[in-house]
Protein backbone atom coordinates (compact mmCIF):
# COMPACT_ATOMS: atom_id res chain seq x y z
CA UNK A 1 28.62 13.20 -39.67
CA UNK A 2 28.93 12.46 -35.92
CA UNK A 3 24.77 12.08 -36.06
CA UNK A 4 25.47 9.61 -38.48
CA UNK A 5 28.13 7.96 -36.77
CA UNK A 6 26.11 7.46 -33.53
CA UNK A 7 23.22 5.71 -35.47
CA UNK A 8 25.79 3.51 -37.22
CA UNK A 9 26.63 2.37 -33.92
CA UNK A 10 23.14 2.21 -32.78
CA UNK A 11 21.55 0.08 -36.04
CA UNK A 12 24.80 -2.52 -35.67
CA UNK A 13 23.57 -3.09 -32.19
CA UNK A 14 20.30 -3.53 -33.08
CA UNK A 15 20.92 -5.43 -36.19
CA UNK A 16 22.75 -8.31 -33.27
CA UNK A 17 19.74 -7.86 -31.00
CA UNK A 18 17.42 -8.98 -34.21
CA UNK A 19 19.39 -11.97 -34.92
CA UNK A 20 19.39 -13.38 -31.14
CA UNK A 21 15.56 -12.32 -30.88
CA UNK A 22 14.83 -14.21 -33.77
CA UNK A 23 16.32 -17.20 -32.65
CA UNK A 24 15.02 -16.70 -29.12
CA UNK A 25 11.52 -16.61 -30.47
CA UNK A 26 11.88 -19.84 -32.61
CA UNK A 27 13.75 -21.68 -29.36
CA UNK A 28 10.71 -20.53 -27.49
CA UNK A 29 8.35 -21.82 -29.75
CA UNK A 30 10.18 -25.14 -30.37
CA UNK A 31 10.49 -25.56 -26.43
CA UNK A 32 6.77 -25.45 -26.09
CA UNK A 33 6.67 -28.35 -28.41
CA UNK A 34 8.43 -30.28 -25.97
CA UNK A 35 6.52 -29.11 -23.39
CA UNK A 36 3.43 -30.18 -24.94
CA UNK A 37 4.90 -33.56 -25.93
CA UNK A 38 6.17 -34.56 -22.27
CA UNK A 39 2.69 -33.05 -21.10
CA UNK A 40 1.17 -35.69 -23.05
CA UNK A 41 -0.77 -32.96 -25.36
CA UNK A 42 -0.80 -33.05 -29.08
CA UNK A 43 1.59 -29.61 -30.08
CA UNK A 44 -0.62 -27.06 -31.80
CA UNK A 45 0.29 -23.43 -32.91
CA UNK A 46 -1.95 -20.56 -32.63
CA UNK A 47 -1.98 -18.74 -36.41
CA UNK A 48 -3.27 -14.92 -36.48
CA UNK A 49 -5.92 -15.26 -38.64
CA UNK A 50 -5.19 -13.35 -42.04
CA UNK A 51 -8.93 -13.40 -43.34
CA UNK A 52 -9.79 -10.37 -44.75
CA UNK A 53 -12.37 -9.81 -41.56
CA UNK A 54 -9.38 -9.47 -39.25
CA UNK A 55 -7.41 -7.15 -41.34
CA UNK A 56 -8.03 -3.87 -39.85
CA UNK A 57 -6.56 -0.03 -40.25
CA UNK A 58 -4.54 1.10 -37.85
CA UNK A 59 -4.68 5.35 -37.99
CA UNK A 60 -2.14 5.53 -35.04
CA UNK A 61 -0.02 3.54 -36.33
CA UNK A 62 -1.11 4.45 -40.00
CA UNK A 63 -0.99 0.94 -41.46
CA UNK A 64 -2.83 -2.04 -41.77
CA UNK A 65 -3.05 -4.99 -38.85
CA UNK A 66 -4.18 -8.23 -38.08
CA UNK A 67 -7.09 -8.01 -35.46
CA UNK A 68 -6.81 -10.45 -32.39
CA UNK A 69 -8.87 -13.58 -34.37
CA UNK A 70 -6.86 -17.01 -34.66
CA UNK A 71 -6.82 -20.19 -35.73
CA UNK A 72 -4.86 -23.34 -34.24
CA UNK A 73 -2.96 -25.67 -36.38
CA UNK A 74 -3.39 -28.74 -34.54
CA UNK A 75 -1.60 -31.73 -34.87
CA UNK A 76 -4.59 -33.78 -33.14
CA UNK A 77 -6.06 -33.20 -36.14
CA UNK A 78 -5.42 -35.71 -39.17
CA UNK A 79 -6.80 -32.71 -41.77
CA UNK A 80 -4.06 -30.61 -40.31
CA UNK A 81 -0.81 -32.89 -39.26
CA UNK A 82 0.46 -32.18 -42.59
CA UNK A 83 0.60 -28.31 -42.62
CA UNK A 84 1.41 -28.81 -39.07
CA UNK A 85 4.50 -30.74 -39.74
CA UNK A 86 5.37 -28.47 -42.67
CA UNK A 87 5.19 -25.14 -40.58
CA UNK A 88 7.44 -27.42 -38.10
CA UNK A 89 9.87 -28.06 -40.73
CA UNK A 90 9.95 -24.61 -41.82
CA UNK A 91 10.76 -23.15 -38.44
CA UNK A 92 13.79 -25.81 -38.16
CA UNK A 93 14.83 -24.26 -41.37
CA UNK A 94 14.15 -20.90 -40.75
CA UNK A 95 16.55 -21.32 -37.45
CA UNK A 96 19.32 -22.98 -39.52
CA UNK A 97 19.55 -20.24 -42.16
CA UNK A 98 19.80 -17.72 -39.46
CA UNK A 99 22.25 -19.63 -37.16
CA UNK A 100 24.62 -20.00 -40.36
CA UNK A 101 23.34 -16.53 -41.64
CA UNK A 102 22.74 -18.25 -44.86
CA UNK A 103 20.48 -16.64 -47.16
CA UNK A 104 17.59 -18.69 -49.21
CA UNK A 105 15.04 -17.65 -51.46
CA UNK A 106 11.40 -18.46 -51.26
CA UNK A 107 12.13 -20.85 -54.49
CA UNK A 108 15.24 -22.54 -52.93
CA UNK A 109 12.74 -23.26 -49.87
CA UNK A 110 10.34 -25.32 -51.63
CA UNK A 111 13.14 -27.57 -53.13
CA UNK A 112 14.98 -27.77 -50.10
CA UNK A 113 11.86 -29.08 -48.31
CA UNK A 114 11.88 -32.03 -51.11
CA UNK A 115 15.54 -33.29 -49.35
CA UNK A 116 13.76 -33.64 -45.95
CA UNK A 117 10.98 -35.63 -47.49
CA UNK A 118 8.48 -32.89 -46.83
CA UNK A 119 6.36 -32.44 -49.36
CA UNK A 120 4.31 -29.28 -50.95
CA UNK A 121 2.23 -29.44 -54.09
CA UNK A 122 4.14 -26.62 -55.35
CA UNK A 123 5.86 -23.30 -54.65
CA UNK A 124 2.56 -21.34 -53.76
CA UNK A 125 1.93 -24.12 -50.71
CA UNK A 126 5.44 -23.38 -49.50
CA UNK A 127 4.93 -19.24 -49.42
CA UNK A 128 1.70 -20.00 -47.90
CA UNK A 129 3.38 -21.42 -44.59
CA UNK A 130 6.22 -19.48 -44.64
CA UNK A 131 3.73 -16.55 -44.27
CA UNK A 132 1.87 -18.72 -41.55
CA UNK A 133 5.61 -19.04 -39.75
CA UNK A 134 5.54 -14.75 -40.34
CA UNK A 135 2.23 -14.40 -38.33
CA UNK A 136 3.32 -16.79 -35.34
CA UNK A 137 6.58 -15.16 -34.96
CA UNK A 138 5.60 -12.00 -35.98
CA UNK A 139 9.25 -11.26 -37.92
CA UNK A 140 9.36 -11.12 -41.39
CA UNK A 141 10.94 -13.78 -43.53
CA UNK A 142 13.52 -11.79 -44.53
CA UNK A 143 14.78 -12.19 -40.87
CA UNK A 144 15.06 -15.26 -41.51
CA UNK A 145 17.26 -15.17 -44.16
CA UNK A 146 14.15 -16.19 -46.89
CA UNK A 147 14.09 -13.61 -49.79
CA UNK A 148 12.04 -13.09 -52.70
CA UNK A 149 13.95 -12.55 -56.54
CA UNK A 150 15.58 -9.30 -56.76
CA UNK A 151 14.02 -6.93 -59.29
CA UNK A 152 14.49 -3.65 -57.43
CA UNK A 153 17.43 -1.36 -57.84
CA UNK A 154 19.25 1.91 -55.96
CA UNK A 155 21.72 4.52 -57.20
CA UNK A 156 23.38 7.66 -55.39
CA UNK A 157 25.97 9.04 -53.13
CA UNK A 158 25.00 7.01 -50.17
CA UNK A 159 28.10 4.89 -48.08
CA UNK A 160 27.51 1.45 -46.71
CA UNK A 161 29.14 -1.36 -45.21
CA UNK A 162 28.24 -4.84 -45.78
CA UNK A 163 27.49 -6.88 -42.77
CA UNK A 164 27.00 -10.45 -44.46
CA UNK A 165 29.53 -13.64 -43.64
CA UNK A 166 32.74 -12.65 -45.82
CA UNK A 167 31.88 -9.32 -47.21
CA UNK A 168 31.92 -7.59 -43.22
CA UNK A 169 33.59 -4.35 -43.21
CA UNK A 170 33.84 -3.75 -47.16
CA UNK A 171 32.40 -0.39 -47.94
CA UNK A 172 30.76 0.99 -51.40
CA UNK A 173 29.58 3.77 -52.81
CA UNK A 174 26.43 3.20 -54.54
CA UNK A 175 26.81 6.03 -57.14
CA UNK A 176 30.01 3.76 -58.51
CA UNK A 177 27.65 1.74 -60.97
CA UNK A 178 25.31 3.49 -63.79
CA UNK A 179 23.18 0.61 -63.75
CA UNK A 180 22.46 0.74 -60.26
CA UNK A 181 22.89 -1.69 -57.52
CA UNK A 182 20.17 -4.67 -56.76
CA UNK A 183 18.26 -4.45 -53.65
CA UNK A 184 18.84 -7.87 -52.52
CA UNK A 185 19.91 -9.33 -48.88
CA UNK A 186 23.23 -7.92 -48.72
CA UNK A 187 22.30 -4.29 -49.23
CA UNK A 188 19.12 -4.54 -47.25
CA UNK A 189 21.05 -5.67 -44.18
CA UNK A 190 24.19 -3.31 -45.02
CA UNK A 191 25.02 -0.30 -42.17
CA UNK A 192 24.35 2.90 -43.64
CA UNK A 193 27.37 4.68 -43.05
CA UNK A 194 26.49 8.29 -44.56
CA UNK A 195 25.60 10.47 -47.90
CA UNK A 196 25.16 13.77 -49.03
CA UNK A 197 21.57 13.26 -50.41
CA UNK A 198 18.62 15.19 -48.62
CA UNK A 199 15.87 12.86 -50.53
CA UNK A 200 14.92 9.74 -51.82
CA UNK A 201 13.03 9.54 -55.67
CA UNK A 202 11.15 5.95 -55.43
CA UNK A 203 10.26 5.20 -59.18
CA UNK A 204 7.90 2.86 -60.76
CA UNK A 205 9.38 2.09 -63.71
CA UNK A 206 12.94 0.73 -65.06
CA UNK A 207 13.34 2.58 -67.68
CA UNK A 208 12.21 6.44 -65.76
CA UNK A 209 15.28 5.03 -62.99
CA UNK A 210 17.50 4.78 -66.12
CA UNK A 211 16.62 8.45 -67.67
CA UNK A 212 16.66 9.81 -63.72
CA UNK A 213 20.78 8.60 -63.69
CA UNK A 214 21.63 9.69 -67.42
CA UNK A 215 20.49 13.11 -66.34
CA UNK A 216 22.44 13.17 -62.96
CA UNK A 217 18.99 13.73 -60.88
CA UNK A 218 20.75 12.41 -58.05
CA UNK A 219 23.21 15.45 -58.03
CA UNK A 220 20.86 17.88 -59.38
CA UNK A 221 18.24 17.49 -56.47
CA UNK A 222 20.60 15.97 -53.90
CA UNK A 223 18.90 12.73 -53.85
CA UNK A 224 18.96 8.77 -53.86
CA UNK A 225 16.74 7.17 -56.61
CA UNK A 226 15.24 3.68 -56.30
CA UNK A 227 13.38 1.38 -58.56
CA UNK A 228 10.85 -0.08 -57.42
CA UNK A 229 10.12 -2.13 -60.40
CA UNK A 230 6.22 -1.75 -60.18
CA UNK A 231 4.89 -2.78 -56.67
CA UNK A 232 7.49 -2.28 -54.18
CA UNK A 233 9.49 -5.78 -52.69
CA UNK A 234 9.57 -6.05 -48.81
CA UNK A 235 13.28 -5.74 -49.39
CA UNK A 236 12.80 -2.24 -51.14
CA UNK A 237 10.08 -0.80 -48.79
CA UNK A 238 12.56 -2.38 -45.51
CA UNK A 239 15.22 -0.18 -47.30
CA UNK A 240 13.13 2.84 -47.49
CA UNK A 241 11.96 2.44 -44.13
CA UNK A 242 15.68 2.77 -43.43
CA UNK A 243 16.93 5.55 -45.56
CA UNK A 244 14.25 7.26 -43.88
CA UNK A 245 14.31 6.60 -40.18
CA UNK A 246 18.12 5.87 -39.85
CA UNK A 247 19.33 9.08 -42.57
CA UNK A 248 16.00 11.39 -41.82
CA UNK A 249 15.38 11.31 -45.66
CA UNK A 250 11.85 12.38 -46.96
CA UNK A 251 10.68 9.67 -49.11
CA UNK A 252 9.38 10.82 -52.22
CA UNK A 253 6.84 8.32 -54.63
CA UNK A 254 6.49 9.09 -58.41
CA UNK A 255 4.40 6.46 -60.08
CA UNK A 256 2.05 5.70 -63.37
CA UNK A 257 -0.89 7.78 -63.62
CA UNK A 258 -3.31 5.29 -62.85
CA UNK A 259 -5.20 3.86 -60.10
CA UNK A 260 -2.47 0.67 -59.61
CA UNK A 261 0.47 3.17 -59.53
CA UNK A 262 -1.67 5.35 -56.33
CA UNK A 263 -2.08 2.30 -54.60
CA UNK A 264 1.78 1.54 -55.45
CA UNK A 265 2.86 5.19 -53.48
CA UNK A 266 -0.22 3.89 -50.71
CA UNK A 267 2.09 0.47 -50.03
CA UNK A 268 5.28 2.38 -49.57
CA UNK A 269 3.21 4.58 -47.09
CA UNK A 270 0.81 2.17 -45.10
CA UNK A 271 1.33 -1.55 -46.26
CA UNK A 272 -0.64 -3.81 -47.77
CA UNK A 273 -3.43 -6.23 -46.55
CA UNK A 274 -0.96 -9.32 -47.22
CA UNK A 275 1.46 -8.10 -45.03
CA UNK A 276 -0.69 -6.86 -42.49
CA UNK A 277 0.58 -9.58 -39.76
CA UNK A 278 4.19 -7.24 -40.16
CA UNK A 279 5.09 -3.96 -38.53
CA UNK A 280 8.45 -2.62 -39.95
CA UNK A 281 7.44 -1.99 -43.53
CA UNK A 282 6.32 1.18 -43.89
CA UNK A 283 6.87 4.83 -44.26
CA UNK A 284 4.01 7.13 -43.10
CA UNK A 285 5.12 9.73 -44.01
CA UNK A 286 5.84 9.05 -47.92
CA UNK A 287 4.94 11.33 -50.35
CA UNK A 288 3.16 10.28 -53.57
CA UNK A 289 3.64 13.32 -55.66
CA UNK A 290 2.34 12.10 -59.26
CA UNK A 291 1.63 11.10 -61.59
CA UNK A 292 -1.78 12.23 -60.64
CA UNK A 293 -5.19 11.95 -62.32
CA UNK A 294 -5.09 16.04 -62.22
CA UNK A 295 -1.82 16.14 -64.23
CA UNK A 296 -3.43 13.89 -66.63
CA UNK A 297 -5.39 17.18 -67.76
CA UNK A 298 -2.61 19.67 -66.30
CA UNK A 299 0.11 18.92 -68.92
CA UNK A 300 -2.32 17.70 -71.55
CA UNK A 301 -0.51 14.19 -71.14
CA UNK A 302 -1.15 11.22 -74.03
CA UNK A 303 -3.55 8.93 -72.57
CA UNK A 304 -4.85 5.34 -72.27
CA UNK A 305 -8.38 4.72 -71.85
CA UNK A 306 -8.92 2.90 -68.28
CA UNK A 307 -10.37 -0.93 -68.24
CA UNK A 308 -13.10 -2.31 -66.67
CA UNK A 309 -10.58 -3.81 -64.15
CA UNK A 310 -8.93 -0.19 -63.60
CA UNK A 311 -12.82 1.52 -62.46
CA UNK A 312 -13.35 -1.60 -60.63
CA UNK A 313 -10.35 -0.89 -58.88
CA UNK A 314 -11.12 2.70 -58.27
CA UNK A 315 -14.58 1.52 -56.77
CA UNK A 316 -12.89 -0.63 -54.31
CA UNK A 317 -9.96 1.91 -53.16
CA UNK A 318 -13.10 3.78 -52.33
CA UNK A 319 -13.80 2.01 -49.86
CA UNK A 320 -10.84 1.78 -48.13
CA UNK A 321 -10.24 4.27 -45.44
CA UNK A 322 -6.45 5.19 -46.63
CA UNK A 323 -8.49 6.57 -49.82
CA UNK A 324 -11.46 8.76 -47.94
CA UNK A 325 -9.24 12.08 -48.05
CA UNK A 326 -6.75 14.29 -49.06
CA UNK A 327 -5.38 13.68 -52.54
CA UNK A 328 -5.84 10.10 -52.25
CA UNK A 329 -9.59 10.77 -52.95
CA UNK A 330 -9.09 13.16 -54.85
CA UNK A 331 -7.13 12.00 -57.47
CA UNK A 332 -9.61 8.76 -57.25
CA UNK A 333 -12.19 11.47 -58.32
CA UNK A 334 -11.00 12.68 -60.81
CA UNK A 335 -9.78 8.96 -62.75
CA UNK A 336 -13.07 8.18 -62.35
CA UNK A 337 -14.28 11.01 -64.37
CA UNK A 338 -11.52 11.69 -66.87
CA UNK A 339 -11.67 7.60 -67.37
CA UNK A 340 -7.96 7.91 -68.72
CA UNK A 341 -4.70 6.71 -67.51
CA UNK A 342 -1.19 7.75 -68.42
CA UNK A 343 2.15 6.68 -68.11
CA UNK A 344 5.58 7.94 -66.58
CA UNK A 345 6.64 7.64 -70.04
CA UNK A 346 4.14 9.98 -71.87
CA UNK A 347 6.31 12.80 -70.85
CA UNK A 348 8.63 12.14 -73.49
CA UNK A 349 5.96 13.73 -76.24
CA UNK A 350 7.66 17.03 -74.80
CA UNK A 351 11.32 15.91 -74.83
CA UNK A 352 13.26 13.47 -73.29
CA UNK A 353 14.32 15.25 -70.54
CA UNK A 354 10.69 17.17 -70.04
CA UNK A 355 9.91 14.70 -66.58
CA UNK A 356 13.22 15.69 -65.13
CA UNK A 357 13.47 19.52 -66.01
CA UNK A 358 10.36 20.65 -66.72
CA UNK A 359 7.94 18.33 -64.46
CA UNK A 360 9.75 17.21 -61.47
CA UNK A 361 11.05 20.50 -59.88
CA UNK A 362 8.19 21.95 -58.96
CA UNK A 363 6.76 18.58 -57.83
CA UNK A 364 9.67 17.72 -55.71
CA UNK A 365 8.85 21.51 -53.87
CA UNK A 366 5.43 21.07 -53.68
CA UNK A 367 6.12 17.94 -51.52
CA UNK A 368 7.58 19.95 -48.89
CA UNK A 369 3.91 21.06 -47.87
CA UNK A 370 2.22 17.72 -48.45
């Protein structure tokens, strides 16, 4: 407990130090602007470039990264004053919502935009440049207060305090709601204050999280059990991140057994290629303990033929170098032979409560030597 209570300390600190750096960095960037201007030089920014030939594999770091290409966004240039002036506009907004720790999502951004007379064709323009503001800055949006829908979900004995304007200092339990609690803003940012669980069950689906709390996995194996609700949201993967590095708590990844649900468990672990301009979303050291192609065959699972799409996307997994060993390429391997896929679900030919008594113990110790 007094572990805990030191790193309490410790992340409230550094949750204050993010805010000011945040704002330091956008000052800094605005000031040069000026600078520029008084110079007598048009202001440009210098963008990362996020082409897929700068996106590069980090095995110290065990993630993906953007290589040291650029591009300027020049507002010398006619073809670029307008994304100029939106990333501009952005950056002003970006540094309100933090100043008044206001919250938006990336929706609300591109209608906001419309009351400043800045205009984007639509809502994927506006992502677009709030990624470009990402790569400048190199924070994430969601320290900027810009956050995505909600469709993730956590339950368990874990304590935290809310640190958002009005709610600071209110304390739940997130084992107080059957349903499960959304993984939005204010949990994301809360303190973790303490719990009694020694792991953390990331699921795929909605309906396996559901089954995991009617049958009390949380106090049966200790643990904290997240939805991911398919492909893990930066908010979710920020939270494990957290659960991990601020409670010591082994991650644990059960997905589909297909090709989309490995590279699901790979995300959690090492990132993706769209976010490879970030740093603080991953978990190296994630488990992905099933459901594997080899299980497929080991419990005689019912099956799904795999699509064109799904041995395409074996092919190309191939080829990346999170996939050339271990069971990553294994499992690879073997979808590519057995040309079947199965779901969390398919359990259920054995009983209802076969994926929580039957198949997860011995899964949950065999990730101790993984």
């Amino acid at each position: 407990m007094q572990r805990r209570q030191r790193l309490k300390q410790s992340e409230k600190k550094k949750y204050q130090d993010k805010q000011v750096d945040v704002l330091e960095v956008l000052r800094e960037h605005g000031a040069k602007i000026y600078r520029d201007l008084e110079d007598g030089q048009f202001p440009k920014f210098s963008i990362p470039s996020r082409s897929v030939s700068n996106i590069v594999y980090d095995k110290r770091l065990r993630q993906y990264i953007l290589g040291s290409a650029a591009t300027q966004r020049n507002s010398r240039n006619s073809s670029q004053l307008r994304s100029f002036t939106q990333l501009i506009w952005l950056a002003f907004f970006a540094n309100r919502l933090t100043q008044e720790k206001k919250s938006s999502t990336l929706r609300d951004v591109y209608y906001s935009s419309q009351a400043f007379a800045v205009e984007f064709d639509d809502q994927s323009e506006s992502d677009n440049i709030i990624v470009d503001l990402e790569a400048v800055t190199s924070k994430p949006r969601e320290d900027f207060h810009i956050f995505p829908e909600e469709r993730s979900s956590i339950f368990g004995d874990l304590d935290i305090e809310y640190t958002i304007p009005g709610y600071e200092g209110k304390k739940m339990n997130l084992s107080n709601h059957p349903d499960g609690y959304s993984i939005g803003p204010s949990l994301t940012t809360a303190e973790l204050v303490d719990t009694s669980a020694e792991i953390v069950i990331a699921i795929e689906k909605g309906g396996l999280f559901t089954r995991f709390v009617e049958e009390q996995v949380d106090k049966k194996f200790k643990s904290i059990i997240i939805n991911t609700g398919g492909q893990a949201p930066r908010s979710t993967r920020t939270l494990l991140k957290r659960l991990h590095d601020e409670l010591s708590l082994p991650i644990i990844v059960l997905t589909d057994g297909d090709v989309y649900g490995e590279h699901i468990a790979m995300v959690i672990k090492s990132g993706s290629a769209n976010a490879a301009h970030l740093r603080e979303l991953t978990v190296p050291d994630a488990k992905w303990v099933g459901v594997w192609a080899t299980d497929i065959e080991k419990y005689n699972l019912p099956t799904i033929p795999m699509t064109e799409s799904d041995i395409k996307r074996c092919h190309d997994l191939k080829k990346d170098p999170r996939y050339e060993s271990g069971i990553w390429k294994k499992e690879l391997e073997v979808f590519l032979r057995i040309k079947r896929k199965a779901e969390l679900e398919a359990f259920s030919k054995y009983g209802l409560t076969n994926i929580t008594d039957k198949y997860l113990p011995p899964k949950l110790e065999l990730a101790k030597s993984l």
